[in-house]
Protein backbone atom coordinates (compact mmCIF):
# COMPACT_ATOMS: atom_id res chain seq x y z
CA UNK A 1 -7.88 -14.16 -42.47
CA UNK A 2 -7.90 -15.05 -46.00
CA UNK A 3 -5.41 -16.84 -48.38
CA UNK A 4 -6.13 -14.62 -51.21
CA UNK A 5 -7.85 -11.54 -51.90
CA UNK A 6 -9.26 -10.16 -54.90
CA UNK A 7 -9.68 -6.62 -55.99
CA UNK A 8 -11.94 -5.97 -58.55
CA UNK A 9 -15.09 -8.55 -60.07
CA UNK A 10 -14.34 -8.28 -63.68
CA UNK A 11 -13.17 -10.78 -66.45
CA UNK A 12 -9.90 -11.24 -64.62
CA UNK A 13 -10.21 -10.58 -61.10
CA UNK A 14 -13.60 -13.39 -61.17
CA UNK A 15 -11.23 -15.97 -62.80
CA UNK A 16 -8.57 -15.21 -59.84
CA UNK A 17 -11.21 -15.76 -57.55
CA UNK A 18 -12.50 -18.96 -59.15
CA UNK A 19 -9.00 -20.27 -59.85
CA UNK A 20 -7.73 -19.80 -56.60
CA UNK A 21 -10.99 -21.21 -54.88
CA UNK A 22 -11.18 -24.18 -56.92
CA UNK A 23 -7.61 -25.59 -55.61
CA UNK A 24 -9.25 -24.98 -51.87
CA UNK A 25 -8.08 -21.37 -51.12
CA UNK A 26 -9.88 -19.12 -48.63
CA UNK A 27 -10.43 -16.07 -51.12
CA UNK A 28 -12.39 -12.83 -50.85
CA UNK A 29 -13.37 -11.10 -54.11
CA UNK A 30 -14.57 -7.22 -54.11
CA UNK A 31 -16.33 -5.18 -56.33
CA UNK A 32 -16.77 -1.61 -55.65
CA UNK A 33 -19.50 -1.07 -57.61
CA UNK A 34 -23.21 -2.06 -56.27
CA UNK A 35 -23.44 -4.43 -60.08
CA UNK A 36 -21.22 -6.71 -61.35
CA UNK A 37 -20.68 -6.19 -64.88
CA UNK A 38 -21.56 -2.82 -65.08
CA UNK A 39 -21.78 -0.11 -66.41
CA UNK A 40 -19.77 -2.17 -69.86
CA UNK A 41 -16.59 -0.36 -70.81
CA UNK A 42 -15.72 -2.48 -73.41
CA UNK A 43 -16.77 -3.71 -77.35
CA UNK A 44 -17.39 -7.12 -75.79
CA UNK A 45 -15.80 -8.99 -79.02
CA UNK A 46 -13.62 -12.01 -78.27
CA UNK A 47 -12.74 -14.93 -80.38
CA UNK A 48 -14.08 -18.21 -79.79
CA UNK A 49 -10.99 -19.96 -78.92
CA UNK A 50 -10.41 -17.31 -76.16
CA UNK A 51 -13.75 -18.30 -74.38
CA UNK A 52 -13.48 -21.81 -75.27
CA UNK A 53 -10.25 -22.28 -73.82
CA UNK A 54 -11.39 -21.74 -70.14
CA UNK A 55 -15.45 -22.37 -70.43
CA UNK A 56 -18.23 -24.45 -72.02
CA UNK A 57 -19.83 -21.59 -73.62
CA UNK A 58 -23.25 -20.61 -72.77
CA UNK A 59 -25.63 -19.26 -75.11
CA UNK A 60 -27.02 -16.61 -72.66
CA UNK A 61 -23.80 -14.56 -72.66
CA UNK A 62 -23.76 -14.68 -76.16
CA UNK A 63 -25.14 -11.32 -77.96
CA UNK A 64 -24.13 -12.12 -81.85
CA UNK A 65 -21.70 -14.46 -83.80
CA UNK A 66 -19.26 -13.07 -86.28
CA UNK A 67 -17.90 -14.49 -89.32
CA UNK A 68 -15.60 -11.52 -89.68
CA UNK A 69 -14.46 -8.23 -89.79
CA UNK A 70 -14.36 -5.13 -92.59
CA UNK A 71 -11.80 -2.68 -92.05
CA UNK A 72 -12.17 0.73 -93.40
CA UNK A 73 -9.29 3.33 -94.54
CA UNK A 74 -9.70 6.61 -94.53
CA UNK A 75 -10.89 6.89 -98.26
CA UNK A 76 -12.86 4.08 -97.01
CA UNK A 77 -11.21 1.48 -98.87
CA UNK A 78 -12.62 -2.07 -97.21
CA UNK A 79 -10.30 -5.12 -96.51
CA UNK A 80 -12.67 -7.85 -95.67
CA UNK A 81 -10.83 -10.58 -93.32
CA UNK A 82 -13.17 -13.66 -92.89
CA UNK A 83 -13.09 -17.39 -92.18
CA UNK A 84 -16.14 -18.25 -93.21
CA UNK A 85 -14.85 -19.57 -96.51
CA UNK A 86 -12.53 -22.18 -93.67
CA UNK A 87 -15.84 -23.27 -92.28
CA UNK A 88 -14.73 -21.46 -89.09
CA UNK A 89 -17.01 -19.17 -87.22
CA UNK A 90 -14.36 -16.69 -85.61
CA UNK A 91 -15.80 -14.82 -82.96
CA UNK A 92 -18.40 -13.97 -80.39
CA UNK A 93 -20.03 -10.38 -79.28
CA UNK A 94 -20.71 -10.83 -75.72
CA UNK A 95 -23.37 -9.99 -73.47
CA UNK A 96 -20.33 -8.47 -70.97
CA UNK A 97 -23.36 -8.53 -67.97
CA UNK A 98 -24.39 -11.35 -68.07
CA UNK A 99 -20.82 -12.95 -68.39
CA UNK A 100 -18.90 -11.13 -65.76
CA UNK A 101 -22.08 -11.97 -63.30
CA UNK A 102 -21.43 -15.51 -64.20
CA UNK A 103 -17.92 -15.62 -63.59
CA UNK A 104 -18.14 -14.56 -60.27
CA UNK A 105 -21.04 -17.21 -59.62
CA UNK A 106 -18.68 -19.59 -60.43
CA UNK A 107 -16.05 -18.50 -58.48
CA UNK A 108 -18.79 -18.00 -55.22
CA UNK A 109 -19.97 -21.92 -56.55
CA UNK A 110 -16.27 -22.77 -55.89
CA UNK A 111 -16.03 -21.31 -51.98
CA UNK A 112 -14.96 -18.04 -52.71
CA UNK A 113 -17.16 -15.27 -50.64
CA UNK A 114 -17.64 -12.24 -52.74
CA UNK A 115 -18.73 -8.51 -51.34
CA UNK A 116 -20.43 -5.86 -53.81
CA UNK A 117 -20.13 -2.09 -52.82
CA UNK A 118 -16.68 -2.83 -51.86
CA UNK A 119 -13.83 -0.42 -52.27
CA UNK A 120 -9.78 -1.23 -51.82
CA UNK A 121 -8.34 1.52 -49.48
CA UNK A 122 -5.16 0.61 -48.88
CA UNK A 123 -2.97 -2.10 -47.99
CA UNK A 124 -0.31 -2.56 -45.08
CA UNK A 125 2.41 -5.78 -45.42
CA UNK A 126 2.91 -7.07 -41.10
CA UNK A 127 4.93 -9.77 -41.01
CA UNK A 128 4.03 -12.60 -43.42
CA UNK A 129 1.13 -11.20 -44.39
CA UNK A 130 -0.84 -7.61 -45.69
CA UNK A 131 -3.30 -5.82 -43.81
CA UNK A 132 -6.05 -4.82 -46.59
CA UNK A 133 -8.54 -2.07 -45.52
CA UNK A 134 -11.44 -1.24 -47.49
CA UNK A 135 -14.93 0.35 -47.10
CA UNK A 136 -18.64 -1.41 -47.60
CA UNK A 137 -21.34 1.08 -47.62
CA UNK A 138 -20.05 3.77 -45.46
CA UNK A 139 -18.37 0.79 -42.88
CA UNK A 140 -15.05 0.25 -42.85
CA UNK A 141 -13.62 -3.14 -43.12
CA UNK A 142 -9.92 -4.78 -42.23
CA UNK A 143 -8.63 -8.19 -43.17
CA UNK A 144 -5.51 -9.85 -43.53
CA UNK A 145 -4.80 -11.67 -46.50
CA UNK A 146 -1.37 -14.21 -47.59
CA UNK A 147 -2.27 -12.42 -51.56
CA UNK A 148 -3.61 -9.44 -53.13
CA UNK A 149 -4.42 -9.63 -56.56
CA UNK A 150 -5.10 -6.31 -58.37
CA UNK A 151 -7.70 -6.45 -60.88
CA UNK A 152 -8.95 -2.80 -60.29
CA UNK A 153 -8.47 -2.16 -64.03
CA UNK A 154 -6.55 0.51 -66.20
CA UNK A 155 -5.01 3.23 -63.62
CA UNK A 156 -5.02 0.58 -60.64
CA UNK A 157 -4.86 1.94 -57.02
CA UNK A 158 -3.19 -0.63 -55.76
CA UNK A 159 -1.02 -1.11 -58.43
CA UNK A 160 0.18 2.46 -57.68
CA UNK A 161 0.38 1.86 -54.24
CA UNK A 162 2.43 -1.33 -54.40
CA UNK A 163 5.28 0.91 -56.78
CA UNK A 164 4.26 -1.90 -59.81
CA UNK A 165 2.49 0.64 -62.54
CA UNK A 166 2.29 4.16 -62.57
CA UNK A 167 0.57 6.86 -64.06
CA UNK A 168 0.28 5.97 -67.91
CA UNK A 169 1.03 8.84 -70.44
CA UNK A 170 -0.85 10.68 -73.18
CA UNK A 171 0.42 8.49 -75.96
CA UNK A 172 -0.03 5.32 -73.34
CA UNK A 173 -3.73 5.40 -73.08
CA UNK A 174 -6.37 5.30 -75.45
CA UNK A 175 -9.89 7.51 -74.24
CA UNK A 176 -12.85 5.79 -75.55
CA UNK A 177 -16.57 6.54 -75.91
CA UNK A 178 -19.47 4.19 -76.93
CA UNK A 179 -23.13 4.15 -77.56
CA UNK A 180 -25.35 1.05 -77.79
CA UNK A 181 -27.63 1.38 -80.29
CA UNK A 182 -30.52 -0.14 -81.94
CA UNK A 183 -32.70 0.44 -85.05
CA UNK A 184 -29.60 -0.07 -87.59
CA UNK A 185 -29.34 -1.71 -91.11
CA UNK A 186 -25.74 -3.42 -90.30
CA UNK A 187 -24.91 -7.05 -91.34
CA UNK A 188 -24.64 -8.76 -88.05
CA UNK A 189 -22.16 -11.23 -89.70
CA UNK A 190 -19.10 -8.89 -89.42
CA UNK A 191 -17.77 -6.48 -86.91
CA UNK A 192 -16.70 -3.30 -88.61
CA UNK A 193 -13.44 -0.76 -88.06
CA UNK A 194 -12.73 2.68 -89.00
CA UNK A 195 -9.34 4.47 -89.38
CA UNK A 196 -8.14 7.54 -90.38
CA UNK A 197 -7.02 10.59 -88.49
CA UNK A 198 -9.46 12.21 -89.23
CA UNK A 199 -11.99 9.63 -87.73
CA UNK A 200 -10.44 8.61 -84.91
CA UNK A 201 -6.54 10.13 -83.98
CA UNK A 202 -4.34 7.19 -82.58
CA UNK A 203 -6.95 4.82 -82.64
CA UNK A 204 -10.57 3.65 -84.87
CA UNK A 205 -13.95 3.44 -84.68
CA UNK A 206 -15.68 0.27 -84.42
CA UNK A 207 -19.27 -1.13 -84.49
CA UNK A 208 -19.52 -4.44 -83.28
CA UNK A 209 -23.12 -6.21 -83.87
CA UNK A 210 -25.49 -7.14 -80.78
CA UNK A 211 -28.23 -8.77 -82.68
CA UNK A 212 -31.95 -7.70 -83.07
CA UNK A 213 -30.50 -4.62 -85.21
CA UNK A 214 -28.37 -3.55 -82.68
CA UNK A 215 -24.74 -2.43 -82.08
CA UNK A 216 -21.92 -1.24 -79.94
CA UNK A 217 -20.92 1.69 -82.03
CA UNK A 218 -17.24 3.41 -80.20
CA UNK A 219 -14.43 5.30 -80.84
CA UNK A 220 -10.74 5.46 -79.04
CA UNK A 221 -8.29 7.96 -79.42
CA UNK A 222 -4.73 8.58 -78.06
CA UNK A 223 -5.22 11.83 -75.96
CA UNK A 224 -2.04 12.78 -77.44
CA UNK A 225 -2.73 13.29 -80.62
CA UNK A 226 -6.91 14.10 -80.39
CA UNK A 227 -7.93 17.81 -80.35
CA UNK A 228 -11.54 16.97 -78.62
CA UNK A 229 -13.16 14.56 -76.85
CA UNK A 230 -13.31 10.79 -77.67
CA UNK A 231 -17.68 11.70 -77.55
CA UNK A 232 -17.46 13.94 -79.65
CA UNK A 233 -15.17 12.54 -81.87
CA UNK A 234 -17.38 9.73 -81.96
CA UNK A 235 -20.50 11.82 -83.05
CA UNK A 236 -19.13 12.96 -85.80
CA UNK A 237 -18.14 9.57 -86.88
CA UNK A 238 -22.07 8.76 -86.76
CA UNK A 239 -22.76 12.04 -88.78
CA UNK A 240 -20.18 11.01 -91.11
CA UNK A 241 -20.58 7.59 -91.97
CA UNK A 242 -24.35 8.16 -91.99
CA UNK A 243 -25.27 5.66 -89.21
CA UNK A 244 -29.29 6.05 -88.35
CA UNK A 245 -30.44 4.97 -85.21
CA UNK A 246 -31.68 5.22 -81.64
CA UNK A 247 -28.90 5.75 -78.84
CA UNK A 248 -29.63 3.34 -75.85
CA UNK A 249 -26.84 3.87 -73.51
CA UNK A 250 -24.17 5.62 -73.69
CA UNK A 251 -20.07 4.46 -71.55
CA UNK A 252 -17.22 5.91 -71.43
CA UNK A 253 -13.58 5.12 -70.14
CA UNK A 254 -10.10 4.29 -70.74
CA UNK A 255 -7.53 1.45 -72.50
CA UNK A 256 -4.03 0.78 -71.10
CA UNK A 257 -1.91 0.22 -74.74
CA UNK A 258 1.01 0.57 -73.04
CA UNK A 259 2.14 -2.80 -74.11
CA UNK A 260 4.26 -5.35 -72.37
CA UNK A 261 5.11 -4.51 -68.59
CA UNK A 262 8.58 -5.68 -67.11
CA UNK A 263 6.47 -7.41 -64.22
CA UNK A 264 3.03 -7.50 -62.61
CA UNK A 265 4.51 -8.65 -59.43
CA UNK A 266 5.53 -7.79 -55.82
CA UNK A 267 5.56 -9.44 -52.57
CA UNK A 268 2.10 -10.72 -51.87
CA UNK A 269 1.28 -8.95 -54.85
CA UNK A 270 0.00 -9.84 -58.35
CA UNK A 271 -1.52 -7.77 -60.97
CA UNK A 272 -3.74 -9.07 -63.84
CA UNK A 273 -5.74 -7.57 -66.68
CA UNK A 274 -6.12 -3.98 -67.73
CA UNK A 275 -4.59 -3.45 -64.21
CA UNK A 276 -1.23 -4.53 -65.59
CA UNK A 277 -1.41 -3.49 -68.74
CA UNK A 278 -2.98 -6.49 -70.22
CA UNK A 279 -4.87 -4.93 -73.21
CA UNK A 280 -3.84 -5.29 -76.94
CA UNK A 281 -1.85 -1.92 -77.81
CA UNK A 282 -3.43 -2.27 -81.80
CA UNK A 283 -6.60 -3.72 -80.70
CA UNK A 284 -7.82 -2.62 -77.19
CA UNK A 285 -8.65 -6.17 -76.84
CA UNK A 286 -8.49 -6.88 -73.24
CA UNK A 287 -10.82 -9.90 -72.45
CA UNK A 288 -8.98 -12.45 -73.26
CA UNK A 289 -5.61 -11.82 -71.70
CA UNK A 290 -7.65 -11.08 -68.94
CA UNK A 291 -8.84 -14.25 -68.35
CA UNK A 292 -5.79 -15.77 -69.07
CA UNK A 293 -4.16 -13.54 -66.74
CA UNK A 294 -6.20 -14.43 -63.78
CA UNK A 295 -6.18 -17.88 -64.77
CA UNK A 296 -2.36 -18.13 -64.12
CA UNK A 297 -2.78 -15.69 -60.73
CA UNK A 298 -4.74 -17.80 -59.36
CA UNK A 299 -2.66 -20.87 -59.50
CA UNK A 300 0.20 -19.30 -58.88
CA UNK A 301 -1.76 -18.00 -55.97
CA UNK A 302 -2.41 -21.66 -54.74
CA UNK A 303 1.37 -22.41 -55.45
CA UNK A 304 2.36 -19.63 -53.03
CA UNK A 305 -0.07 -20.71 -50.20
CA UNK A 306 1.25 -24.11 -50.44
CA UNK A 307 4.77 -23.51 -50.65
CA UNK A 308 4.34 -20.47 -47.82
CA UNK A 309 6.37 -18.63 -50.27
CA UNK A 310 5.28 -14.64 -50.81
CA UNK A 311 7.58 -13.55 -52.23
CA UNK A 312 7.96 -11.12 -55.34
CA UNK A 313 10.68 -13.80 -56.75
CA UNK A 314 8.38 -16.83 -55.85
CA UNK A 315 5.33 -14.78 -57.71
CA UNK A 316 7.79 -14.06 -60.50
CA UNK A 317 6.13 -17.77 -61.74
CA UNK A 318 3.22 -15.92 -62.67
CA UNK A 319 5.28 -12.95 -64.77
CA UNK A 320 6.61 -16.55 -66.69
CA UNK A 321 3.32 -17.24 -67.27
CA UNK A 322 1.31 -15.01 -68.75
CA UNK A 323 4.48 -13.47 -70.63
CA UNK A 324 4.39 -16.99 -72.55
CA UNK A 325 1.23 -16.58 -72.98
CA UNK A 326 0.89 -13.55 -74.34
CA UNK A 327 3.74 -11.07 -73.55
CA UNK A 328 5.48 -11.46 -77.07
CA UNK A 329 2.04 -10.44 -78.42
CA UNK A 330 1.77 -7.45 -76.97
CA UNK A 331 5.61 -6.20 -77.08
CA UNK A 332 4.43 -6.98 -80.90
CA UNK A 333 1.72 -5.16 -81.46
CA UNK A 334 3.12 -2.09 -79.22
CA UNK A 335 6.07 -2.00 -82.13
CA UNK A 336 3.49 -2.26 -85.07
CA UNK A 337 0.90 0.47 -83.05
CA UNK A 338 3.91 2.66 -82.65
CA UNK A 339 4.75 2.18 -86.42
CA UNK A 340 1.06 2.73 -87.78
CA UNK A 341 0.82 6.08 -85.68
CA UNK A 342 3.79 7.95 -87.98
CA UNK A 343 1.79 7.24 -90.97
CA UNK A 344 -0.86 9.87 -92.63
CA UNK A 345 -4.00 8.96 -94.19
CA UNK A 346 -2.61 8.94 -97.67
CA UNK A 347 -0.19 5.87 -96.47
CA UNK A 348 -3.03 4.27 -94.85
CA UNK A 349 -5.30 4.57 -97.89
CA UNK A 350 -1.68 3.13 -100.32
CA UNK A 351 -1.58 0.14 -97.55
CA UNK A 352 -5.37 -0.83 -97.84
CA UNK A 353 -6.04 -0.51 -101.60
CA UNK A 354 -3.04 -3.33 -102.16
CA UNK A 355 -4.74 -5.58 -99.77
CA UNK A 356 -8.39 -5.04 -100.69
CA UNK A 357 -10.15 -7.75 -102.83
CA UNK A 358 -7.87 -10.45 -101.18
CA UNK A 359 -9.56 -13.42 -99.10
CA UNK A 360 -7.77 -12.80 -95.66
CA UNK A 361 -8.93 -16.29 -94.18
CA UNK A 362 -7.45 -15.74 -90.77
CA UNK A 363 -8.51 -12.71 -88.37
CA UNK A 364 -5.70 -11.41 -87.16
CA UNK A 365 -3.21 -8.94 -86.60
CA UNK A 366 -0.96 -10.97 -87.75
CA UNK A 367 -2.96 -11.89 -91.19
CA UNK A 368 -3.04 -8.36 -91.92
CA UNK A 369 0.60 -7.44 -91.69
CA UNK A 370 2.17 -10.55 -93.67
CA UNK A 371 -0.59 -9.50 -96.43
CA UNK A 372 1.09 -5.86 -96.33
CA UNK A 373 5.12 -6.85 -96.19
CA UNK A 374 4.07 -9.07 -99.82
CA UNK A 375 2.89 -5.92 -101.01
CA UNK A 376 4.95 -2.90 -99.29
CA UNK A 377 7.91 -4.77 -97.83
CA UNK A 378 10.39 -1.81 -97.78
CA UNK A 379 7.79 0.63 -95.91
CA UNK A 380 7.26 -2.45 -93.34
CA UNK A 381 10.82 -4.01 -93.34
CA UNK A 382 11.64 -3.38 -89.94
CA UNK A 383 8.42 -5.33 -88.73
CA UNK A 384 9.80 -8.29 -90.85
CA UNK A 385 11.33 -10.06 -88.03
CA UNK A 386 8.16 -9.56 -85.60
CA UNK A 387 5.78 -10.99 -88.24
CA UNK A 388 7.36 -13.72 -90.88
């Protein structure tokens, strides 16, 4: 018997796990893969203040340190945002192994037992409580649990199961592909984006430094609007752009941009991370909300046990939460993602080329778009409101 259980060892289920355990909860965290960590579906970029926020950083998970970013049109016009001028290192590349590992250290340091080779099955609610099933090499396993948390990632099973999320659409997704590679002449200062159509259909190419010449070079289209695969999409983005280099590994997967969710609640359940959604719809961007996600499921975990209160309206203090959070950011950037897809290269190209040459000091989103309503406010004028 168990106060809490745990589904899925990434950024946000780990922090669940150590949240929960760390106010003196019986929790179980599983992982149904054999590693923590891997294989890495994901840039690994994060800002500092995003990390900071919840741990004292160590150096170890820490692949390169940005001072920026260079965005690319389609003509490849570049818009250089940086903070480097404001004395303020923005961001970190991380070393997503080695980090998720240690997040679920911490949360084992803090009482929490954690199984690898794992899988959720399925889930049964019995009185107060849910019977969980799941299967460890071959065996299978039952235990009965006060919480599930779902951290099982974009397409969660028992998200499905529990009615909260279904099946996301064509336009709801983004399909992604990514090599690592290494023998490159990049600066390692700035991470680097790539729009266009062309390039990428409903979504960009990146390359995000790793140090020691190296880089996480992806791609992520909307399957609705692609005409091949993200891979090879992303191979001709290498031929194009003239990148030289050795391919080290090669990932593949998928990003919820779906935006903000009406809940990530039921009774006994919560959902956190790409598992509700949780990923930037303009971005991708899913680490950080993650952690801040299972940051808030966790206490509101511990809240539960204490007040012996299960309920999807008690849990709905976790919905408060993260929506505060983060929520109006990503019913946001849904809007502006849903605004940027209408428009052609040409536009794209008009929009860059008025912004280009000016010393974006903050890396944002939000940066961005208040440069572009100064200089296009009647194409943009119904993102006024969202932005000023």
């Amino acid at each position: 018997m168990y106060d809490v259980v745990v589904v899925g060892a990434g950024p946000a289920g780990s922090m669940a796990a150590k949240t929960a355990a760390e106010k003196g909860l019986e929790v179980l965290l599983i992982e149904k893969r054999q590693e923590i960590g891997t294989p890495v579906r994901c840039a690994e970029g994060i800002s500092k203040t995003s990390i900071e926020r919840f741990f004292e950083v160590d150096k170890r998970w820490i692949a390169a340190e940005v001072i920026g970013a260079k965005i690319y049109s389609p003509d490849m016009t570049e818009v250089v945002m940086s903070e480097e001028m404001a004395g303020n290192e923005v961001g970190y590349v991380l070393e997503r192994k080695i980090f998720d590992r240690q997040i679920a250290r911490l949360a084992a340091k803090a009482g929490a037992e954690v199984r690898v080779k794992t899988a959720f099955e399925k889930f049964e609610r019995v009185g107060d409580k849910l019977k969980v099933q799941m299967r460890c090499i071959g065996e299978k396993i039952e235990v009965e649990t006060k919480i599930l948390i779902g951290a099982d990632g974009v397409e969660s099973k028992l998200g499905r199961m529990a009615g909260i999320i279904r099946t996301l659409k064509l336009d709801e997704i983004e399909s992604c592909a990514q090599y690592l590679m290494s023998g490159l002449d990049i600066d390692p200062n700035y991470t680097y984006f790539y729009l266009g159509r062309d390039i990428a259909p409903g979504g960009y190419a990146w390359v995000f430094p790793k140090g020691e010449n190296s880089a996480n070079v992806g791609i992520g289209v909307l399957p609705k609007m692609a005409e091949k695969s993200a891979k090879e999409y992303l191979d001709r983005f290498i031929e194009k752009i003239g990148m030289k280099g050795k391919i080290v590994e090669f990932v593949a997967g998928a990003v919820p941009v779906y935006g903000e969710i009406e809940t990530a609640v039921a009774d006994h359940l919560m959902l956190a991370g790409d598992a509700a959604y949780h990923s930037d719809p303009i971005t991708g961007g899913g680490i950080a909300n993650a952690l801040a996600a299972g940051y808030y499921a966790g206490l509101v975990a511990y809240e539960a046990v204490k007040n012996n209160d299960f309920s999807a309206e008690f849990l709905k203090r976790y919905d408060k939460l993260w929506k505060e959070d983060f929520g109006k950011k990503l019913r946001r950037n849904k809007k502006l993602q849903e605004k940027f897809l209408k428009m052609d290269d040409e536009t794209l190209n008009k929009l860059a080329k008025s912004i280009s040459g000016k010393n974006l000091k903050e890396m944002s989103v939000q940066a961005i778009v208040k440069e572009l309503l100064k200089a296009h406010p009647r194409l943009l004028w119904d993102l006024k409101d969202l932005f000023i």
